[in-house]
PDB file of N, CA and C in Angstrom:
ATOM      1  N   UNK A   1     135.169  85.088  97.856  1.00  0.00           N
ATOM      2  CA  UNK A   1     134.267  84.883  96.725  1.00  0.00           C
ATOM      3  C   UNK A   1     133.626  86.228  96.355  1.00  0.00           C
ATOM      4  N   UNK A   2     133.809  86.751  95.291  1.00  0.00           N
ATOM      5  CA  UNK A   2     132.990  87.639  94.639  1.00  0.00           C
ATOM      6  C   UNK A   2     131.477  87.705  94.969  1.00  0.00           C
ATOM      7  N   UNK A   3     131.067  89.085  95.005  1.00  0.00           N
ATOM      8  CA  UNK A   3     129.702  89.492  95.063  1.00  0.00           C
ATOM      9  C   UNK A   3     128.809  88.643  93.788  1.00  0.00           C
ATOM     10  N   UNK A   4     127.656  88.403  93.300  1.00  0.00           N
ATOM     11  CA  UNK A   4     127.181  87.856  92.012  1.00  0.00           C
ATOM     12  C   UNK A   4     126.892  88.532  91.365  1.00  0.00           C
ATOM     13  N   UNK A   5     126.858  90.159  91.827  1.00  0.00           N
ATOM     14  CA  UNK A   5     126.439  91.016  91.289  1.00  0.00           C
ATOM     15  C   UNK A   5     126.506  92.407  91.823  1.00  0.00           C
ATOM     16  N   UNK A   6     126.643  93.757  91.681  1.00  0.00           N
ATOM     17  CA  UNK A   6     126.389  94.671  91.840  1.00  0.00           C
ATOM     18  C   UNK A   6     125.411  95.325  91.505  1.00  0.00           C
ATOM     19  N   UNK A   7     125.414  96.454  92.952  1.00  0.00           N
ATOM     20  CA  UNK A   7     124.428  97.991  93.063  1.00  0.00           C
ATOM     21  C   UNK A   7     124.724  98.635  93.801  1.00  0.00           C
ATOM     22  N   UNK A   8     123.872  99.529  94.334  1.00  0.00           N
ATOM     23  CA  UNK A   8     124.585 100.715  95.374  1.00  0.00           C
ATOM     24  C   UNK A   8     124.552  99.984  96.539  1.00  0.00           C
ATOM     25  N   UNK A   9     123.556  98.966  96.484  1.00  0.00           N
ATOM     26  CA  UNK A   9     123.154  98.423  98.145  1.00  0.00           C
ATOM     27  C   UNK A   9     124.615  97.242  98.104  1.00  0.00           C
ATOM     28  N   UNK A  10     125.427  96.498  97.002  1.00  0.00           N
ATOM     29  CA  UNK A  10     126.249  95.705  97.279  1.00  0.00           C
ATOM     30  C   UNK A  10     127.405  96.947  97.791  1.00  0.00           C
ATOM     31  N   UNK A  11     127.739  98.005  97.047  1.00  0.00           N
ATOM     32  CA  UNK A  11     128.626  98.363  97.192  1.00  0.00           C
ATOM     33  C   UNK A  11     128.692  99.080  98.745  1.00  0.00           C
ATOM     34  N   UNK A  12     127.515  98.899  99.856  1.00  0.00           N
ATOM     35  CA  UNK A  12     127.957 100.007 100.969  1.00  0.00           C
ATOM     36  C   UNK A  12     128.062  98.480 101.605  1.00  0.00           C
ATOM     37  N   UNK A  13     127.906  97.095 101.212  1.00  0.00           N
ATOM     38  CA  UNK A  13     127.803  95.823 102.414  1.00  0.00           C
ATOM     39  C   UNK A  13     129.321  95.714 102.992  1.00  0.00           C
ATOM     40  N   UNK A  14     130.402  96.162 102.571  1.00  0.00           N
ATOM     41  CA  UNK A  14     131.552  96.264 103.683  1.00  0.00           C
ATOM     42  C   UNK A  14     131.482  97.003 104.433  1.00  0.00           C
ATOM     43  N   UNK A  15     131.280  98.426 104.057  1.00  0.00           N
ATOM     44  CA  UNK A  15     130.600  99.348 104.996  1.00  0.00           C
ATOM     45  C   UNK A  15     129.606  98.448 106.166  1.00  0.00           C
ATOM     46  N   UNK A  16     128.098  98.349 105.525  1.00  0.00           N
ATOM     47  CA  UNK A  16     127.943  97.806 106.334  1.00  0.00           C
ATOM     48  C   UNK A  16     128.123  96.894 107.475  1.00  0.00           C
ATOM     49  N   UNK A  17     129.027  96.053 106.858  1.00  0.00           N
ATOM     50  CA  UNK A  17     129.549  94.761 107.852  1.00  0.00           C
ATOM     51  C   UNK A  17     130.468  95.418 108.905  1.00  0.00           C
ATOM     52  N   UNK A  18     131.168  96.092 108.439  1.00  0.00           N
ATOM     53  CA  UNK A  18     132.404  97.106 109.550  1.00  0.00           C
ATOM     54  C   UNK A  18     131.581  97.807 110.704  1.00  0.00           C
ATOM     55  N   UNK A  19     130.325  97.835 110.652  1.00  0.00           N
ATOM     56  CA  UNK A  19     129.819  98.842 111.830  1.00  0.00           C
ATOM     57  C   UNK A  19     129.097  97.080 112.744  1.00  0.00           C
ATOM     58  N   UNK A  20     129.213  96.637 112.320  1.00  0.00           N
ATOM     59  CA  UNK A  20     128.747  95.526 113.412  1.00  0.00           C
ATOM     60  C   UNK A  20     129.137  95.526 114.699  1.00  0.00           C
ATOM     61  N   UNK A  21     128.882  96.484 115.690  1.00  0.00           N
ATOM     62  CA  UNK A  21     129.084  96.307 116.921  1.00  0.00           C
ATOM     63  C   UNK A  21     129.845  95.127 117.723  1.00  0.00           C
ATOM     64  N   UNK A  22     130.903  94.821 118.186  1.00  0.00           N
ATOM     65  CA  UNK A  22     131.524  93.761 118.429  1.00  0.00           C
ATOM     66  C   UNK A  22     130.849  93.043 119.787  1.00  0.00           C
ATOM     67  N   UNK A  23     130.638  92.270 119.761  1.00  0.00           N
ATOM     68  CA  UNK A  23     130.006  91.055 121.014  1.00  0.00           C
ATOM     69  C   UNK A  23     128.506  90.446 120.505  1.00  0.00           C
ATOM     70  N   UNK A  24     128.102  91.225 119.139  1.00  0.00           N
ATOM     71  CA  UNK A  24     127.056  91.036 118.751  1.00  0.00           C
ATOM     72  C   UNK A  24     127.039  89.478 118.822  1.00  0.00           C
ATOM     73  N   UNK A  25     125.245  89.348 118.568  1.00  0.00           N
ATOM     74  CA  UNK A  25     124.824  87.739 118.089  1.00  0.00           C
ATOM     75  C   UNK A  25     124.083  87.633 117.509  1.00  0.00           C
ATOM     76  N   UNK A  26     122.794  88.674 117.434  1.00  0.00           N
ATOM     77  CA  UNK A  26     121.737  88.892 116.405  1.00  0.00           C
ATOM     78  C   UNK A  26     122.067  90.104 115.621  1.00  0.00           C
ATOM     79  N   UNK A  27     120.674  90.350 114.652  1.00  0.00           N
ATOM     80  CA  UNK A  27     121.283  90.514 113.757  1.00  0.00           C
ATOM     81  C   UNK A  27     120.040  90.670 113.189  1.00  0.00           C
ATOM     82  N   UNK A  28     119.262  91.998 112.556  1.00  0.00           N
ATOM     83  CA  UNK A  28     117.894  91.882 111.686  1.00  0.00           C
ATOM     84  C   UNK A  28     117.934  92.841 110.144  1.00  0.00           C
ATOM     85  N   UNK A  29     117.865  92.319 109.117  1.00  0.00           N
ATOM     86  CA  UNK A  29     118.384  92.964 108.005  1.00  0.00           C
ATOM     87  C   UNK A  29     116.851  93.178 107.296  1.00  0.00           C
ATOM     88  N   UNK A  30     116.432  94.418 107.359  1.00  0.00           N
ATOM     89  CA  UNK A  30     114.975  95.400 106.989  1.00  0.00           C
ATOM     90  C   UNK A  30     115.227  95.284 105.871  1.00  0.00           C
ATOM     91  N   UNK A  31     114.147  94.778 104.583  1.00  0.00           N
ATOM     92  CA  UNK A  31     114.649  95.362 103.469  1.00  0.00           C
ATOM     93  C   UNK A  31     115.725  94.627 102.891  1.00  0.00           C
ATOM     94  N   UNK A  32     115.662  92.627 103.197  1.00  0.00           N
ATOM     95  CA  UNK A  32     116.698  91.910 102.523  1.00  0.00           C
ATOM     96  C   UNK A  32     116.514  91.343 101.256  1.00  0.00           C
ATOM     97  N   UNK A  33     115.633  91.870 100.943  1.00  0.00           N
ATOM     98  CA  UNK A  33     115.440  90.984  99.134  1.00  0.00           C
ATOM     99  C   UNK A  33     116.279  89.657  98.658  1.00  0.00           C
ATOM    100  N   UNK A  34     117.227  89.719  97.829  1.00  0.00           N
ATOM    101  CA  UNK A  34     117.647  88.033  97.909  1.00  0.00           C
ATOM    102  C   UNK A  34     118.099  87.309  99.057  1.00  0.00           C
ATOM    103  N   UNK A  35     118.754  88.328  99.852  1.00  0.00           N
ATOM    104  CA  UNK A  35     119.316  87.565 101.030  1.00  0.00           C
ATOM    105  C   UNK A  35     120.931  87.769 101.119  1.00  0.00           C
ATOM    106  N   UNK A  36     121.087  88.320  99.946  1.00  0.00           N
ATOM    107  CA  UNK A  36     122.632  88.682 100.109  1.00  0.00           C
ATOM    108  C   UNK A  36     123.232  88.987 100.895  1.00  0.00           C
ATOM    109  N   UNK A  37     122.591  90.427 101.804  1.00  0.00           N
ATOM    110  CA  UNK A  37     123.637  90.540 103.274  1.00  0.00           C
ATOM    111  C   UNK A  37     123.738  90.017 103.932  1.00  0.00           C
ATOM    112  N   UNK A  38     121.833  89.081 104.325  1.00  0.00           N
ATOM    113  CA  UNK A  38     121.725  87.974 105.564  1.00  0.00           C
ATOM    114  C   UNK A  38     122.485  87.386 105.626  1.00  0.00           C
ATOM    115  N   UNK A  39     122.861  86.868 104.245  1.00  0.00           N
ATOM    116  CA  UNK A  39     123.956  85.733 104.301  1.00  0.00           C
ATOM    117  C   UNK A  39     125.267  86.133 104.770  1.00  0.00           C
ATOM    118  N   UNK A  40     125.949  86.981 104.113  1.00  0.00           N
ATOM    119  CA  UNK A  40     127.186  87.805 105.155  1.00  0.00           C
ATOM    120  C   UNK A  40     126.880  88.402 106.402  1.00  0.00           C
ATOM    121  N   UNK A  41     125.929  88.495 106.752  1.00  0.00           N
ATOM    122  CA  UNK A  41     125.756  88.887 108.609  1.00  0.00           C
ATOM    123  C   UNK A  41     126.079  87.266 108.986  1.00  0.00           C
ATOM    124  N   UNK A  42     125.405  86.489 108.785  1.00  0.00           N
ATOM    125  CA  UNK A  42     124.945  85.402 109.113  1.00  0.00           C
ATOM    126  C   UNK A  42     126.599  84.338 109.195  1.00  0.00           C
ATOM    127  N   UNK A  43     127.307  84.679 107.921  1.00  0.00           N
ATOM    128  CA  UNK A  43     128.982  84.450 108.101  1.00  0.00           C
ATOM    129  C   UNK A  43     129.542  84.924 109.427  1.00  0.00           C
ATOM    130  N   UNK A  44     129.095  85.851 109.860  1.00  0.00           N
ATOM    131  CA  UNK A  44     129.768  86.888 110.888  1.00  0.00           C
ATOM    132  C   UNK A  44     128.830  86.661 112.395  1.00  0.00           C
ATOM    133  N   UNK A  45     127.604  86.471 112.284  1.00  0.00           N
ATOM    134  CA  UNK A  45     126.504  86.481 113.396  1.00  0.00           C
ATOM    135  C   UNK A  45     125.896  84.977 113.926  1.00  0.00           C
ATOM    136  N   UNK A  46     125.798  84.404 114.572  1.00  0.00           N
ATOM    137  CA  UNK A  46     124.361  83.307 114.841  1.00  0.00           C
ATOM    138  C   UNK A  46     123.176  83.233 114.797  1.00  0.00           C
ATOM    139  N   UNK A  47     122.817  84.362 114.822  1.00  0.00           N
ATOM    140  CA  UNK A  47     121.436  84.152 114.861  1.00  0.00           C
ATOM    141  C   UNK A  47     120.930  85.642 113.821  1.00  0.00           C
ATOM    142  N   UNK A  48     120.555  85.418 112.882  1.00  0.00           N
ATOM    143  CA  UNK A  48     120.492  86.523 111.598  1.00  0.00           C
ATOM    144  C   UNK A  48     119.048  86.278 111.056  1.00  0.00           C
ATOM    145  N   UNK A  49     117.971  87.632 111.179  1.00  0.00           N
ATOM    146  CA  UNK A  49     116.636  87.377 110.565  1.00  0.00           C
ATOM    147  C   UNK A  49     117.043  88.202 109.549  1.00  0.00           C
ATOM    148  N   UNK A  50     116.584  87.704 108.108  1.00  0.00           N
ATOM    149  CA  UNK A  50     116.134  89.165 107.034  1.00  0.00           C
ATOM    150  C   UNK A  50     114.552  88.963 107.054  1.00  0.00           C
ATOM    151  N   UNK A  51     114.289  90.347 106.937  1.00  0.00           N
ATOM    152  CA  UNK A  51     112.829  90.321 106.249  1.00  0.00           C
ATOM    153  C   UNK A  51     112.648  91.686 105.311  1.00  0.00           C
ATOM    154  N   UNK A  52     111.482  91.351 104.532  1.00  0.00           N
ATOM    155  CA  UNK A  52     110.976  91.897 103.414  1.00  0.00           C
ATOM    156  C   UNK A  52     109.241  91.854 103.096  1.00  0.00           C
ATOM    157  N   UNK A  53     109.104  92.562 102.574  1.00  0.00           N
ATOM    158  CA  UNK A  53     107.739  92.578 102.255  1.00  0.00           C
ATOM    159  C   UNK A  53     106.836  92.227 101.500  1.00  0.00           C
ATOM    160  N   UNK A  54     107.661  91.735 100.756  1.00  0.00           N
ATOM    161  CA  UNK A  54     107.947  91.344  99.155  1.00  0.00           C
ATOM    162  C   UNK A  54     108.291  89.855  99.601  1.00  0.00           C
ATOM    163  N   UNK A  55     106.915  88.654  99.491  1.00  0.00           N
ATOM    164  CA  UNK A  55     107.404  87.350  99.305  1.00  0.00           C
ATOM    165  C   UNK A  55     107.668  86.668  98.281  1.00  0.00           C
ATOM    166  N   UNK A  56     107.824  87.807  97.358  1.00  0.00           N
ATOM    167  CA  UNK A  56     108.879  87.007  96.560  1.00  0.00           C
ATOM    168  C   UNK A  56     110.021  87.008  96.573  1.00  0.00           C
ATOM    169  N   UNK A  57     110.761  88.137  97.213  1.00  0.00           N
ATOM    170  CA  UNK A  57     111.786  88.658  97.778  1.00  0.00           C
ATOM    171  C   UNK A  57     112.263  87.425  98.975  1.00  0.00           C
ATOM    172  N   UNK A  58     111.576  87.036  99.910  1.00  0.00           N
ATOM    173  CA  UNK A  58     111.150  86.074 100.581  1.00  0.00           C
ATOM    174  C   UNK A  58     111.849  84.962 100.327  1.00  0.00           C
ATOM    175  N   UNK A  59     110.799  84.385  99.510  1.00  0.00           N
ATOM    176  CA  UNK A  59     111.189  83.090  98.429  1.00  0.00           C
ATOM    177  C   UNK A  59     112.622  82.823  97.816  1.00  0.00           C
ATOM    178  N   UNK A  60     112.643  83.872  96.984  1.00  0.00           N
ATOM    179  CA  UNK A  60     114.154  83.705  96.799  1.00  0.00           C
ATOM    180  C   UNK A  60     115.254  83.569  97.544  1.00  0.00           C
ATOM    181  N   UNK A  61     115.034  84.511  99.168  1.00  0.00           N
ATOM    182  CA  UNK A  61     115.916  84.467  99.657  1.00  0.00           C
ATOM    183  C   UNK A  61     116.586  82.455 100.875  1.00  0.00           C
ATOM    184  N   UNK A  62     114.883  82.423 100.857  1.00  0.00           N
ATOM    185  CA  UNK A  62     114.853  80.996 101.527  1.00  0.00           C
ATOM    186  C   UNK A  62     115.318  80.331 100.245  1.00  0.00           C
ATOM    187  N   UNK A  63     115.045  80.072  98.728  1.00  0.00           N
ATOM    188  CA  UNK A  63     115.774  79.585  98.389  1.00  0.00           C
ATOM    189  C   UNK A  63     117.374  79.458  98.150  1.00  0.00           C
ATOM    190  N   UNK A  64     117.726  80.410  98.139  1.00  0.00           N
ATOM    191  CA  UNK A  64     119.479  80.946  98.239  1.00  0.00           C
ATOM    192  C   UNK A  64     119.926  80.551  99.559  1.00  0.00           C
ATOM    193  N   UNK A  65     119.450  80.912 100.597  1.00  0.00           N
ATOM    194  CA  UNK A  65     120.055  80.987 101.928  1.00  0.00           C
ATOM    195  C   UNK A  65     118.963  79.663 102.752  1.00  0.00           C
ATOM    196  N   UNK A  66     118.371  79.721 102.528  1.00  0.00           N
ATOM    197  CA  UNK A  66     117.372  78.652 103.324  1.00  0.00           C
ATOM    198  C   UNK A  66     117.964  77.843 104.060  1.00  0.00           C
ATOM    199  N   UNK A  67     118.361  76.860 103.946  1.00  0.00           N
ATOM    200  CA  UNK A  67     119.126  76.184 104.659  1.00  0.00           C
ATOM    201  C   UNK A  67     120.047  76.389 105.556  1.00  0.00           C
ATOM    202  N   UNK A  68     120.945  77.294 105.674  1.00  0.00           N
ATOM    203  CA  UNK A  68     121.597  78.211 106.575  1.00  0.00           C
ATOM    204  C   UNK A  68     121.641  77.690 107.736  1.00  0.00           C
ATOM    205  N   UNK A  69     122.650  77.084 108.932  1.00  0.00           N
ATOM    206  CA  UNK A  69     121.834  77.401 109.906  1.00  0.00           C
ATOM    207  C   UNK A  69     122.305  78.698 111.062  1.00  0.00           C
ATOM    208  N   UNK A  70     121.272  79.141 111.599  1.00  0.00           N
ATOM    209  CA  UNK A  70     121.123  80.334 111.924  1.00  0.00           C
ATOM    210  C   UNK A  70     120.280  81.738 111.546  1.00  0.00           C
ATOM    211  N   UNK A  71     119.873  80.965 110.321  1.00  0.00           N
ATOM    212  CA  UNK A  71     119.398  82.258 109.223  1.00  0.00           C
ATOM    213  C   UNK A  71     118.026  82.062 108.735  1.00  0.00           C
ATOM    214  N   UNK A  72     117.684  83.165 108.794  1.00  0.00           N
ATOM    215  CA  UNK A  72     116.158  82.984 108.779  1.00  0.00           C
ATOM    216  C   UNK A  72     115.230  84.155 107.938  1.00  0.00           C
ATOM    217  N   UNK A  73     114.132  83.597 107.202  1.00  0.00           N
ATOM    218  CA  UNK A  73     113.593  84.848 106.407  1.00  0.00           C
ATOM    219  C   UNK A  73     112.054  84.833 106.990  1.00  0.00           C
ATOM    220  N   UNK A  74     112.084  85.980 107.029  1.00  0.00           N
ATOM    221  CA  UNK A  74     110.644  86.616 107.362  1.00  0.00           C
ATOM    222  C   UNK A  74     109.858  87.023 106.397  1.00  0.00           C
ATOM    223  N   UNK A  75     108.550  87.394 105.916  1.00  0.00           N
ATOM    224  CA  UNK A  75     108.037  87.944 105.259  1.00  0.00           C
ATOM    225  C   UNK A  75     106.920  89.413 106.067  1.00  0.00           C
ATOM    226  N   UNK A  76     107.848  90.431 106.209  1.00  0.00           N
ATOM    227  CA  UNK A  76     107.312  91.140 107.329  1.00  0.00           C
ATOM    228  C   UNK A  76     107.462  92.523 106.903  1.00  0.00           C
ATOM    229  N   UNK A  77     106.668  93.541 107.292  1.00  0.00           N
ATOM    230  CA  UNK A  77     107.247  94.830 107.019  1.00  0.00           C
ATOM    231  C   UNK A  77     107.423  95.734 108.362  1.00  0.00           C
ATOM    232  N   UNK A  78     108.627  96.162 108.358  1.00  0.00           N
ATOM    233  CA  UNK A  78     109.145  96.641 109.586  1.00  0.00           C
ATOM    234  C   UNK A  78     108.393  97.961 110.402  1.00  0.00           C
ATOM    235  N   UNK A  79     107.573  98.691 109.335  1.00  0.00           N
ATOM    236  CA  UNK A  79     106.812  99.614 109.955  1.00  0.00           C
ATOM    237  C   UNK A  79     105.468  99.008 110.353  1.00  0.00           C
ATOM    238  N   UNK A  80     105.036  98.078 110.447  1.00  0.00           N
ATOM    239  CA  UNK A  80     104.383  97.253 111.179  1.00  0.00           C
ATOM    240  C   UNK A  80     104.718  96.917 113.116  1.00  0.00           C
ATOM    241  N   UNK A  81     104.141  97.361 114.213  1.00  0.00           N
ATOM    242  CA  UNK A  81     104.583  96.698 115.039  1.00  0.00           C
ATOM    243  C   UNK A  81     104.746  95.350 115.119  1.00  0.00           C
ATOM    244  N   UNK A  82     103.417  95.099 115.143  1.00  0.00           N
ATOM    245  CA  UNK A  82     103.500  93.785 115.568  1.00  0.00           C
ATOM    246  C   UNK A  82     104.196  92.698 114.687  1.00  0.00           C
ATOM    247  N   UNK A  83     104.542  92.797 113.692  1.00  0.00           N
ATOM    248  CA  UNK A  83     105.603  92.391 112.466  1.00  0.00           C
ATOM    249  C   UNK A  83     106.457  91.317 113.028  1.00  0.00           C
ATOM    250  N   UNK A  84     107.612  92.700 113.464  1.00  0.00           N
ATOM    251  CA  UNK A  84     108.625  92.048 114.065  1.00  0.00           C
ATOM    252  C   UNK A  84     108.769  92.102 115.585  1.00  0.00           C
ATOM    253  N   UNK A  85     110.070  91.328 116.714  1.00  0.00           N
ATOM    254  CA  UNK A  85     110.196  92.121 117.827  1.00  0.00           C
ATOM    255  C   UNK A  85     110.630  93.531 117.754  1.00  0.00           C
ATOM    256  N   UNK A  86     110.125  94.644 118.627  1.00  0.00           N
ATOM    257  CA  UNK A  86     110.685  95.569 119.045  1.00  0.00           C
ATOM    258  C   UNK A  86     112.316  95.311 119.614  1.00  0.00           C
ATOM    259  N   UNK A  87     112.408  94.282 119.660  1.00  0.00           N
ATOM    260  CA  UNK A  87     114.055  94.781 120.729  1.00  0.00           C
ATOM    261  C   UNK A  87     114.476  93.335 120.717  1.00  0.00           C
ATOM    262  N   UNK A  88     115.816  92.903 120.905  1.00  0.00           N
ATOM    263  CA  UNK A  88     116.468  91.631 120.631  1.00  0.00           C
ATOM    264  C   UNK A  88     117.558  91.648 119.919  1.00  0.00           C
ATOM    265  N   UNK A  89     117.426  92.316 119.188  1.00  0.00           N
ATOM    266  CA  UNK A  89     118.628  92.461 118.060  1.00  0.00           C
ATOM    267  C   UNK A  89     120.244  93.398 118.645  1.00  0.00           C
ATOM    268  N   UNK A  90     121.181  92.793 118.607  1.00  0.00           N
ATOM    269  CA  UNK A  90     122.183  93.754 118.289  1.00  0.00           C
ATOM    270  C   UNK A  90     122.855  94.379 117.477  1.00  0.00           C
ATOM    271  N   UNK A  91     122.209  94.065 115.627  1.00  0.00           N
ATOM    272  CA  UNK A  91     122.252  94.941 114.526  1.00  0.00           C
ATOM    273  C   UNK A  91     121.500  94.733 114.002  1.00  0.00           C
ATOM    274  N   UNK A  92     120.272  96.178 113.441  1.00  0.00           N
ATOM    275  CA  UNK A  92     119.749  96.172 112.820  1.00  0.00           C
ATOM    276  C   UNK A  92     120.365  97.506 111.536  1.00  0.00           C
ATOM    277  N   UNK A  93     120.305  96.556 110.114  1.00  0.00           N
ATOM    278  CA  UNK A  93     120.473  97.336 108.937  1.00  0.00           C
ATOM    279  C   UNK A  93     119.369  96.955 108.114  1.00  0.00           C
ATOM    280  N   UNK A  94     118.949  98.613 107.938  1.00  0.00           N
ATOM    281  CA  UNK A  94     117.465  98.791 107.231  1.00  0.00           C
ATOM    282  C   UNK A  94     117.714  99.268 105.681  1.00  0.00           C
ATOM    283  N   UNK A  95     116.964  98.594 104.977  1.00  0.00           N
ATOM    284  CA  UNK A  95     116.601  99.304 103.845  1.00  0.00           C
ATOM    285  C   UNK A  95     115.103  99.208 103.776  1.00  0.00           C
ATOM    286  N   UNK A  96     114.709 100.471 102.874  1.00  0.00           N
ATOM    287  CA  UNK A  96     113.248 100.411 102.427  1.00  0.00           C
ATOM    288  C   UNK A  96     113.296 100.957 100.851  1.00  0.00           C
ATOM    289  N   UNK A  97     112.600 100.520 100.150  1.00  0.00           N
ATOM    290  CA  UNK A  97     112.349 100.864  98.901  1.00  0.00           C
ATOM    291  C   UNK A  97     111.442 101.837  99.267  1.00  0.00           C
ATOM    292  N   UNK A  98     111.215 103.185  98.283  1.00  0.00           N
ATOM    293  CA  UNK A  98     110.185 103.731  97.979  1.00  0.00           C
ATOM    294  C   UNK A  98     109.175 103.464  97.564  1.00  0.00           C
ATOM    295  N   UNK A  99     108.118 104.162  98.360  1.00  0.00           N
ATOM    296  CA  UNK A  99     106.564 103.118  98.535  1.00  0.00           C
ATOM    297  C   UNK A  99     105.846 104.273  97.275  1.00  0.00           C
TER     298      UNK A  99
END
């Protein structure tokens, strides 16, 4: 199935997906706005958080992906400790918008 849309961030998600460390199971996507990659980690992973900072970013993405199971949205910002866990994950792919 086709992407719904393009940008620079659709065009590196094969990229991205190809570095997925093999034996992985988690999975934390910094910087997921609709949810687009979550959802392709989440094809590929069991247990897949996105978060964002932006609940509207949020919102949308629980609406698109919400149901999922395995998949999960946060409303968190990663330069925050206490945010997220420090450690758990076996891929983390970050984006940040310019603040």
């Amino acid at each position: 199935m086709p992407d719904p849309y393009w940008n620079h961030n659709v065009h590196y998600q094969r990229l991205v997906l190809s570095l997925i460390p093999r034996g992985s199971a988690r999975a934390l996507d910094v910087g997921c706005g609709d949810g687009l990659l979550a959802g392709k980690l989440a094809a590929r992973l069991p247990d897949v958080t996105g978060a964002d900072r932006s609940a509207q970013a949020v919102a949308l993405a629980r609406s698109r992906h919400g149901d999922r199971p395995g998949l999960t949205f946060a409303e968190a910002d990663y330069l925050d400790p206490a945010a997220l866990p420090e450690s758990g994950y076996d891929f983390i792919s970050v984006w940040d918008a310019p603040r």
